[in-house]
N, C-alpha and C. Protein backbone atom coordinates (compact mmCIF):
# COMPACT_ATOMS: atom_id res chain seq x y z
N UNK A 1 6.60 -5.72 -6.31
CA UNK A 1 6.73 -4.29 -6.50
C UNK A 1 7.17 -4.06 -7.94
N UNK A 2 6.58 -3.26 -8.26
CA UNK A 2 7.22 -2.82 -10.09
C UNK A 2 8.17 -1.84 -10.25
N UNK A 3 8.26 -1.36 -11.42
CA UNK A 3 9.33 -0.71 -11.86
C UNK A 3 8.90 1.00 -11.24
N UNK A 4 9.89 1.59 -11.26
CA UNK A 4 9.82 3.31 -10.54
C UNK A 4 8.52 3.26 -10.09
N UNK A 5 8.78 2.45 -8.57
CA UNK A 5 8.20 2.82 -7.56
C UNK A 5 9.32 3.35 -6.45
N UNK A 6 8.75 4.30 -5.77
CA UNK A 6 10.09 5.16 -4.74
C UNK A 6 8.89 4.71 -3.56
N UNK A 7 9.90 4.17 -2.77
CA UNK A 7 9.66 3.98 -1.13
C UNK A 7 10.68 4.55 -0.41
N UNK A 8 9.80 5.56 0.28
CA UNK A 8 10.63 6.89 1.46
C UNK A 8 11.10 5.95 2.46
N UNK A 9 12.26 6.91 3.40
CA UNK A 9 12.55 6.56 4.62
C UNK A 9 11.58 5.97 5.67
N UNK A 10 11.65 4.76 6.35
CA UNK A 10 11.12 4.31 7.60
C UNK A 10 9.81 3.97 7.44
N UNK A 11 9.65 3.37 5.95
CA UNK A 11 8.28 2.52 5.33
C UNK A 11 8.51 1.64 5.75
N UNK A 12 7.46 0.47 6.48
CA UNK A 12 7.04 -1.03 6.60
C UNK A 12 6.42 -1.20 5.52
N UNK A 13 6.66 -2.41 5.17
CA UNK A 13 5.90 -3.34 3.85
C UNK A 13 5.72 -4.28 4.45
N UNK A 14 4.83 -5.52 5.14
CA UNK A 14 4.89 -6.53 5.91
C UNK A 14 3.89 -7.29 5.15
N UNK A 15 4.46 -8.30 4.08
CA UNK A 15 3.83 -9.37 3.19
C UNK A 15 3.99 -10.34 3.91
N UNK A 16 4.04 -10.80 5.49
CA UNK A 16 4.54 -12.09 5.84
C UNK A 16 2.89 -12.99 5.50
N UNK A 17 2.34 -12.53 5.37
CA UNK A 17 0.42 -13.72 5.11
C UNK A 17 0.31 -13.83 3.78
N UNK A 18 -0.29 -12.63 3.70
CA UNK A 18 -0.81 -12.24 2.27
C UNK A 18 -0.33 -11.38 1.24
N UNK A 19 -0.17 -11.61 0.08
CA UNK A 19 0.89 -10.28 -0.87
C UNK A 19 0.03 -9.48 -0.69
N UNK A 20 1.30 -7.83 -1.46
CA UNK A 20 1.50 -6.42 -1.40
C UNK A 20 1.75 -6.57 -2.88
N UNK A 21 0.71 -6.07 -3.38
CA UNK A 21 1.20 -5.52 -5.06
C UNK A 21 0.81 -3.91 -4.91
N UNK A 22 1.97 -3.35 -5.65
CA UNK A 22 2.24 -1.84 -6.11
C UNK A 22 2.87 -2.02 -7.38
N UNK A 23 1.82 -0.93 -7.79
CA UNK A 23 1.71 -0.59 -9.67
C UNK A 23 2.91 0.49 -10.02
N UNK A 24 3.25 0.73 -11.22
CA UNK A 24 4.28 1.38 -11.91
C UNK A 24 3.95 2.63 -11.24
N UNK A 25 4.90 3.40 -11.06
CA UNK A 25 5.29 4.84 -10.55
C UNK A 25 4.09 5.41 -9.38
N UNK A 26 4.75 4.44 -8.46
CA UNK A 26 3.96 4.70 -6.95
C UNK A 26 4.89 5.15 -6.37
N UNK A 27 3.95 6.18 -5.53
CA UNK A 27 5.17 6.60 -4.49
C UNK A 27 4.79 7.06 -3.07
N UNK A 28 5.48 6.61 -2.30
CA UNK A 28 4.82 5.82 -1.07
C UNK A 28 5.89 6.22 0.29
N UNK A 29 5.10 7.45 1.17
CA UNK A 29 5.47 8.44 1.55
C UNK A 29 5.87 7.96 2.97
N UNK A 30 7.29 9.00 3.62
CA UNK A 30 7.89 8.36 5.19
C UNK A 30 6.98 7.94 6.22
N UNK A 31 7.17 6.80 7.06
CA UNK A 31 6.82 6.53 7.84
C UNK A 31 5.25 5.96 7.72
N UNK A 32 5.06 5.38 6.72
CA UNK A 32 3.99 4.75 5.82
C UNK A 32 4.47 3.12 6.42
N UNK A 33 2.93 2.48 7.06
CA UNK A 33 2.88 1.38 7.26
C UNK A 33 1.60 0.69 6.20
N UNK A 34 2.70 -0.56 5.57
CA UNK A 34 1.33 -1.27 4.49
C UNK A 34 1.58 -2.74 5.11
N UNK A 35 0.47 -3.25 5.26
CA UNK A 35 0.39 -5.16 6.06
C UNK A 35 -0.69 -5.42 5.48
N UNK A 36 -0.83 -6.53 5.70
CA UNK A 36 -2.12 -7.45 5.02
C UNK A 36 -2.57 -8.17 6.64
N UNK A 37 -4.21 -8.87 6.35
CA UNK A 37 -4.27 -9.52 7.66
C UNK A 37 -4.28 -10.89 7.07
N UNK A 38 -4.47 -11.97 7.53
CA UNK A 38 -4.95 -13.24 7.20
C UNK A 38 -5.95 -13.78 6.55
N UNK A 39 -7.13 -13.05 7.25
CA UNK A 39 -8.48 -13.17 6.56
C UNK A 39 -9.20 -11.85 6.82
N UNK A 40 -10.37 -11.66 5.94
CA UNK A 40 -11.33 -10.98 6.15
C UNK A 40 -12.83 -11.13 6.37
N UNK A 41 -13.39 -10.88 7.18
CA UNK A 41 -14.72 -11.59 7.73
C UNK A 41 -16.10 -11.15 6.33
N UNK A 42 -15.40 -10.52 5.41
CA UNK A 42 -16.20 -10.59 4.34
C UNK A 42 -16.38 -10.79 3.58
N UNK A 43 -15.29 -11.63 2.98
CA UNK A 43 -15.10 -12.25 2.00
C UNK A 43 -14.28 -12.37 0.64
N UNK A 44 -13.83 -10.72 0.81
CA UNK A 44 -12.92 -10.18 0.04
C UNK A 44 -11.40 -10.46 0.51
N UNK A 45 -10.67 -10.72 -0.53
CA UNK A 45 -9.27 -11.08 -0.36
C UNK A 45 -8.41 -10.06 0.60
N UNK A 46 -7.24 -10.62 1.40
CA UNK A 46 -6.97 -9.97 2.74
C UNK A 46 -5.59 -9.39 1.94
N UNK A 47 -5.01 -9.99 0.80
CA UNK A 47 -4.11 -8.99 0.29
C UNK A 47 -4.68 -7.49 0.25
N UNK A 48 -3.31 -6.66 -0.48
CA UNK A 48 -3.28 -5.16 -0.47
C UNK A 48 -2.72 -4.86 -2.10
N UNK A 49 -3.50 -3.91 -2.78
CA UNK A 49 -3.05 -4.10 -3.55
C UNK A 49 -3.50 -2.33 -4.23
N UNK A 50 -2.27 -2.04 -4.54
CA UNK A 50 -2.13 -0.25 -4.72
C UNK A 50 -1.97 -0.22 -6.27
N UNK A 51 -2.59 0.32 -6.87
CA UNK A 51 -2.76 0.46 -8.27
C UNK A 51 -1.28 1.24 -9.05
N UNK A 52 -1.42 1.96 -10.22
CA UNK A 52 -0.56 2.70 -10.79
C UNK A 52 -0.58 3.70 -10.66
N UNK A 53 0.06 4.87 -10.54
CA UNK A 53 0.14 6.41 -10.64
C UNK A 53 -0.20 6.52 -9.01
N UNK A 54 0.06 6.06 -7.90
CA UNK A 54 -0.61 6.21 -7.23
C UNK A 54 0.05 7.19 -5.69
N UNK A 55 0.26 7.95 -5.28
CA UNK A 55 0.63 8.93 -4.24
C UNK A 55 0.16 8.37 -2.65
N UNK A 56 0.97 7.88 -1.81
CA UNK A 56 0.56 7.88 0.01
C UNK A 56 1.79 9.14 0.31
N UNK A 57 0.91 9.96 0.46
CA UNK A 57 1.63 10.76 1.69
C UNK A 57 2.08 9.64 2.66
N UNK A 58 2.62 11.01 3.95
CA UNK A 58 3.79 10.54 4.41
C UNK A 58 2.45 9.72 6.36
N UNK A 59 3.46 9.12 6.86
CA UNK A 59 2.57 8.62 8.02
C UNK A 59 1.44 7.95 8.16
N UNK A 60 0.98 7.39 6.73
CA UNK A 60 0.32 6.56 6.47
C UNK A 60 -0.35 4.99 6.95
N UNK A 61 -1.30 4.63 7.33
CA UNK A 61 -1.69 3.26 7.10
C UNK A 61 -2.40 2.60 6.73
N UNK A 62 -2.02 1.31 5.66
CA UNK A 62 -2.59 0.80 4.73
C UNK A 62 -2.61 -0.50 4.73
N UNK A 63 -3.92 -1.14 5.51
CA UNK A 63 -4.32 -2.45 5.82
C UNK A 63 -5.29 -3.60 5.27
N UNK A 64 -4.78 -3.87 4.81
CA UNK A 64 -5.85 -4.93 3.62
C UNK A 64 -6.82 -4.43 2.88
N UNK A 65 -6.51 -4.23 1.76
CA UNK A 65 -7.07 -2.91 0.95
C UNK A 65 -6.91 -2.58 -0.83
N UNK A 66 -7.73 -2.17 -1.68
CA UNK A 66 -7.35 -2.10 -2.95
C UNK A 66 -7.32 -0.87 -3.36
N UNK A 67 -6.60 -0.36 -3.86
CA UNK A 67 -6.38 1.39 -4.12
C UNK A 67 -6.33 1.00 -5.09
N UNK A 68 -7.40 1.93 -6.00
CA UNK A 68 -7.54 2.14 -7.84
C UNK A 68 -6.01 3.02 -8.58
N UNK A 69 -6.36 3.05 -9.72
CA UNK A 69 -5.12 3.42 -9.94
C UNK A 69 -5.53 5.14 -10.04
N UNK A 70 -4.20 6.00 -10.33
CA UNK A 70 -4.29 7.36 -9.61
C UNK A 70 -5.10 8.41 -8.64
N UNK A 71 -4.96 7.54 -7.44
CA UNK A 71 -5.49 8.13 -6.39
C UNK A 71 -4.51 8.61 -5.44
N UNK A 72 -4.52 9.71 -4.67
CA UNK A 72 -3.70 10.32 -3.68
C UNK A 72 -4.03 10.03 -2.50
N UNK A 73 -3.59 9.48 -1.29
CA UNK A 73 -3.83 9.56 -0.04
C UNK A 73 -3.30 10.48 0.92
N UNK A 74 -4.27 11.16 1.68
CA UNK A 74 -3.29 12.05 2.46
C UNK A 74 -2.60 12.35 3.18
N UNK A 75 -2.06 13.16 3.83
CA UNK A 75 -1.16 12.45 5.18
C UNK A 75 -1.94 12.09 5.91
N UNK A 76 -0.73 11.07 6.83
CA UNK A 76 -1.65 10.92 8.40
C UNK A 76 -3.42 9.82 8.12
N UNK A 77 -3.33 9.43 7.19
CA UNK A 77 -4.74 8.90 6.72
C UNK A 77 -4.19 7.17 7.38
């Protein structure tokens, strides 16, 4: 995790497989679940990895996945 990133109340982060990278001034909204799986049946890496400038609303889930940098997600997504 980098520098001024804010993680809200009653976020999961679950790196137990594969890393979770989050870029400078992310901010990463309540009740937001981020995990990785083991593998992916396509070939692309099963880490998660959230760019810079980047906004999750709140109730979120975010499962093996690459978010560019300043993109917003919305709630409930």
């Amino acid at each position: 995790m980098s520098k001024w990133v804010s993680v809200w109340y009653n976020v999961t982060i679950r790196a137990e497989i594969n890393p979770i990278r989050i870029g400078h001034f992310t901010s990463i909204g309540d009740n937001t679940t981020i995990s990785s799986s083991c593998a992916l049946p396509h070939g692309l890496a099963p880490s998660v990895n959230i760019g810079k400038n980047v906004t999750i609303e709140h109730s979120c889930s975010v499962y093996s996945c690459i978010i560019d940098d300043d993109c917003v997600i919305g709630a409930k997504c």
